[in-house]
Protein backbone atom coordinates (compact mmCIF):
# COMPACT_ATOMS: atom_id res chain seq x y z
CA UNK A 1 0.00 0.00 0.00
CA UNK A 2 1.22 3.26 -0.77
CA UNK A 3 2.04 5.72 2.31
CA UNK A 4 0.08 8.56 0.87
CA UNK A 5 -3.34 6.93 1.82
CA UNK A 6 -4.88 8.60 4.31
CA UNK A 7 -6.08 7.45 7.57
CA UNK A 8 -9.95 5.91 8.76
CA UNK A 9 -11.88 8.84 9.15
CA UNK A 10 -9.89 11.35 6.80
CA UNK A 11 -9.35 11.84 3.12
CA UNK A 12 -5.72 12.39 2.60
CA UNK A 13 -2.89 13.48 4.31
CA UNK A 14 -2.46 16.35 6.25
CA UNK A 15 1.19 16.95 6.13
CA UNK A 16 4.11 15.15 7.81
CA UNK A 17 7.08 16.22 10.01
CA UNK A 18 10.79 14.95 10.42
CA UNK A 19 11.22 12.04 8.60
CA UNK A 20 7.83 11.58 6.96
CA UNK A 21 6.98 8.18 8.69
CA UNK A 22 3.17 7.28 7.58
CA UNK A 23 2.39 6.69 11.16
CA UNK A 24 3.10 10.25 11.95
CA UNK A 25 0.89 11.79 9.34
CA UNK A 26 -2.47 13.09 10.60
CA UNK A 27 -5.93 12.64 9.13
CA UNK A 28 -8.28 15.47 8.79
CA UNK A 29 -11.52 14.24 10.23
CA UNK A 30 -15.04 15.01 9.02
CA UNK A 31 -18.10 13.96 11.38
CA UNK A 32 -21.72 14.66 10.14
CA UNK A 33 -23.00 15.87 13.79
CA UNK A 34 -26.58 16.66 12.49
CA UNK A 35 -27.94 13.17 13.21
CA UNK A 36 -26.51 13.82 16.67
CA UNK A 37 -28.05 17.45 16.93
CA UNK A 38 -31.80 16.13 16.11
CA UNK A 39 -31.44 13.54 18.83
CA UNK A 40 -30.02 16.22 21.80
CA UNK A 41 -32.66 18.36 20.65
CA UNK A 42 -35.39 15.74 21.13
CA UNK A 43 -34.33 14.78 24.31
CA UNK A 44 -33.96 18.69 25.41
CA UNK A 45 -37.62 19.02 24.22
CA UNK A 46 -39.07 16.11 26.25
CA UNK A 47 -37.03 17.06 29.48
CA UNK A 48 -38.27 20.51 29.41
CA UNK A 49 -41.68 19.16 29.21
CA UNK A 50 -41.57 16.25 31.87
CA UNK A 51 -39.69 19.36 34.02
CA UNK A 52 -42.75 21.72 33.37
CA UNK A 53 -45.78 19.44 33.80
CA UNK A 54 -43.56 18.05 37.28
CA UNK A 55 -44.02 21.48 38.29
CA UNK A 56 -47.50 22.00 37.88
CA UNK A 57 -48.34 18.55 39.35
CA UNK A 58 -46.92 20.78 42.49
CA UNK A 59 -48.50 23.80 42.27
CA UNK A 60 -51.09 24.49 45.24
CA UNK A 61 -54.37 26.10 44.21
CA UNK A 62 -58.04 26.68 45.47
CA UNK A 63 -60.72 24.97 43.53
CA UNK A 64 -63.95 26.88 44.08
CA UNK A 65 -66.74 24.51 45.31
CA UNK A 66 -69.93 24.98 44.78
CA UNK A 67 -72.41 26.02 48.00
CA UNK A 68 -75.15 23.85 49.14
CA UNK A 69 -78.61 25.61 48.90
CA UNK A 70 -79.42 28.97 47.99
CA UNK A 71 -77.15 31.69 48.60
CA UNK A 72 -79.66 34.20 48.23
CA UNK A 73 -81.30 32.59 51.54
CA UNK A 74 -81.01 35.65 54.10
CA UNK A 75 -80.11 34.45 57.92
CA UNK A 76 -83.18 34.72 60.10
CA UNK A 77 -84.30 37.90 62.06
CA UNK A 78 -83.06 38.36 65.66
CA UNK A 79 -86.64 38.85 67.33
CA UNK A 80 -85.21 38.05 70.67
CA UNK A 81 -82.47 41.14 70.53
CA UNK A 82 -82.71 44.67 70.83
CA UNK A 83 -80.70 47.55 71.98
CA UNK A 84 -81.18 49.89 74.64
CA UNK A 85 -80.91 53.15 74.40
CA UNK A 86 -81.11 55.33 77.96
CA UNK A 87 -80.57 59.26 77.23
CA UNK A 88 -79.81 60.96 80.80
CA UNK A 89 -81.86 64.49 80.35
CA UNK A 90 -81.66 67.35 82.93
CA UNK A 91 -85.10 66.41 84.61
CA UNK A 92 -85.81 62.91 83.48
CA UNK A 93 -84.26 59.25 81.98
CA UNK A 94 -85.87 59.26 78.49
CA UNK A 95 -85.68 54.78 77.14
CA UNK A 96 -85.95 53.78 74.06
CA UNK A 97 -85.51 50.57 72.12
CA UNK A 98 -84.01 50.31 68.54
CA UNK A 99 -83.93 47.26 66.22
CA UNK A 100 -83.66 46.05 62.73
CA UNK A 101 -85.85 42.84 63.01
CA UNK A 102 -88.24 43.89 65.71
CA UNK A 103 -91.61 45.17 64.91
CA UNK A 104 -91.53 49.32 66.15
CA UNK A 105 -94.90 48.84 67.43
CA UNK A 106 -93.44 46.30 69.77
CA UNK A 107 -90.85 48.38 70.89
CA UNK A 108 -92.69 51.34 71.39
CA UNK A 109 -94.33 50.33 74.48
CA UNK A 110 -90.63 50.53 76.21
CA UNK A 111 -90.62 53.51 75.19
CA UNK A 112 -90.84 55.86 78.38
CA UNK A 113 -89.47 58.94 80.57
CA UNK A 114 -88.95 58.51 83.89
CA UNK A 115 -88.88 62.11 85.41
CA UNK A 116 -86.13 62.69 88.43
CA UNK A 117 -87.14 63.01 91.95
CA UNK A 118 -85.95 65.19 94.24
CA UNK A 119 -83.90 62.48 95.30
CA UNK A 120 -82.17 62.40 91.90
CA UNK A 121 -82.79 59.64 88.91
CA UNK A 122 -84.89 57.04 89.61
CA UNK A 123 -82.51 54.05 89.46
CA UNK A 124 -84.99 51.95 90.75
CA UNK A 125 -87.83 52.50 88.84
CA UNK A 126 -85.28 52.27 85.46
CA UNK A 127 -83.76 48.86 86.99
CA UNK A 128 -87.79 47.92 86.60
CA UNK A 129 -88.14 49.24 82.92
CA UNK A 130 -84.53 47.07 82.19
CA UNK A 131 -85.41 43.75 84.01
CA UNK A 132 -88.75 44.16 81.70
CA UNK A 133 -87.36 44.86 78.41
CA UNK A 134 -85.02 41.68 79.28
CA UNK A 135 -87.69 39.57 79.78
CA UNK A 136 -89.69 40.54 76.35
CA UNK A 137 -86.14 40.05 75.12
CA UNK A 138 -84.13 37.83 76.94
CA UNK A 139 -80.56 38.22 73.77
CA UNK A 140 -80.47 41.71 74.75
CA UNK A 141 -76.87 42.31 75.83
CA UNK A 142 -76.18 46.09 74.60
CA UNK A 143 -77.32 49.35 76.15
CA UNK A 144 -76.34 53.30 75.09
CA UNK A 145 -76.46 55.89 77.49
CA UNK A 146 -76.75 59.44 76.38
CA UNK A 147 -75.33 61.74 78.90
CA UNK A 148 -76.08 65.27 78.59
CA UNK A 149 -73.77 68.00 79.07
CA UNK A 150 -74.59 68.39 83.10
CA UNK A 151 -74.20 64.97 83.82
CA UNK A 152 -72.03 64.12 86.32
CA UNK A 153 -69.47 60.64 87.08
CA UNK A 154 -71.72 59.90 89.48
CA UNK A 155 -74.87 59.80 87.88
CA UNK A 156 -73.56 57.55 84.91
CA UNK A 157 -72.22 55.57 87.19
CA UNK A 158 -75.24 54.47 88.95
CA UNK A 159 -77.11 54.45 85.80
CA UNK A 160 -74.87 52.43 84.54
CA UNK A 161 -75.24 49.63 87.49
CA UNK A 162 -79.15 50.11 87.14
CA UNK A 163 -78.91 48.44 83.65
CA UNK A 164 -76.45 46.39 83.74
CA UNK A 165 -77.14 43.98 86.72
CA UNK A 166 -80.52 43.10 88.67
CA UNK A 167 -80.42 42.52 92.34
CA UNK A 168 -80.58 39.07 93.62
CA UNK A 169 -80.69 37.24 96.94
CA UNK A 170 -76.99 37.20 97.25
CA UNK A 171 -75.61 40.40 96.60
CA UNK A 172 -72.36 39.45 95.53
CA UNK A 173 -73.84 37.20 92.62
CA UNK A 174 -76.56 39.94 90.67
CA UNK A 175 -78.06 38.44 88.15
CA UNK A 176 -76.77 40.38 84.10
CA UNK A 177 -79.05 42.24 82.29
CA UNK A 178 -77.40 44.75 79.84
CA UNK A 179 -73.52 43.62 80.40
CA UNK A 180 -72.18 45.15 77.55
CA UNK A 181 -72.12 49.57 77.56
CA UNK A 182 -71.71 52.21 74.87
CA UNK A 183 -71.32 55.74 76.48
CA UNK A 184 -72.55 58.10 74.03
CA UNK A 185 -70.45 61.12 74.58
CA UNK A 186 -70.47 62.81 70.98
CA UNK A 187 -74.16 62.82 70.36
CA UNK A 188 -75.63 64.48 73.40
CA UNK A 189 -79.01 63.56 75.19
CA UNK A 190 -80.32 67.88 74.85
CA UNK A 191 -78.96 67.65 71.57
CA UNK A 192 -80.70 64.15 70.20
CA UNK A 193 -84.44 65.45 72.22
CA UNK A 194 -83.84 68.98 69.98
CA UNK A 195 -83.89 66.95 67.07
CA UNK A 196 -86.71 64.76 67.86
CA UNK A 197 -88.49 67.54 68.49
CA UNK A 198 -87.85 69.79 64.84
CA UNK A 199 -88.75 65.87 63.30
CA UNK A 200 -92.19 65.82 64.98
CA UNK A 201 -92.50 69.78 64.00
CA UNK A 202 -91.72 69.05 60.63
């Protein structure tokens, strides 16, 4: 065989060096790679995808589930709850009841004025009016007291313990009544009874 044959993978000689031995001369080598190219980009393609769909197996989110019944239904009136309102006037404890579900012609019977005594407020005869409007609605947990602009500690004070607790046998145990107070001091009592009264003028 001649020694200018080139080698396996080439087409000819590339050159030589020194002595020119054949096993020195070096083949130029030419590889298709685009076989090789299609199948790295294949497999590329199908990781990616395994890789995204693995990812979104993972992913946490809400499904929204349909409600039972009819969401229009409205929740049923509170006939048992009402909220008391007691505005301290100069001469007088003017009660009055206030409610969204309650029929006003209900509630209108509660509504009274207990004049003062020379004593002071009648405490006693409000405790009366309070244990009363408990009983005709026994949820009742809120009162409102209106002072007016006179009003002293004192007096809110003991208005305050006239609606919140009855008396019982044991006077260290009273039994609740209105537990929960709102002290009204924005909104006066001489202020509110002005209004009422332009209303009913009107």
């Amino acid at each position: 065989m001649s020694d200018e044959g080139g080698g396996i993978f080439g087409h000819g000689p590339l050159g030589s060096s020194g002595g020119g031995d054949a096993g020195d001369n070096i083949g130029a080598v030419d590889l298709n790679l685009t076989p090789l190219m299609d199948v790295l980009s294949n497999i590329l393609f199908f990781l990616l995808a395994s890789f995204g769909a693995a990812i979104l197996s993972y992913l946490a989110a809400s499904v929204p589930i349909q409600a039972e019944g009819d969401e229009s239904q409205q929740p049923e009136p509170r006939l048992d709850k009402v909220v008391v309102n007691v505005q301290i006037m100069k001469d007088a404890y003017r009660i009055n009841l206030s409610s969204d579900d309650v029929d006003p012609e209900k509630m209108n019977k509660y509504r009274q004025t207990l004049p003062r005594t020379e004593e002071g407020y009648d405490t006693k005869q409000l405790g009366e009016l309070i244990n009363a409007i408990k009983e005709e609605f026994p949820a009742s947990d809120t009162a409102m007291i209106v002072p007016n602009t006179e009003t002293t500690y004192d007096e809110i004070v003991l208005t305050m313990e006239a609606v919140k607790d009855r008396p019982t046998e044991d006077p260290d145990k009273p039994d609740k009544l209105l537990p929960k107070m709102v002290i009204a001091d924005i909104v006066r009592a001489d202020t509110a009874a002005g209004s009422a009264t332009e209303g009913k003028g009107k």
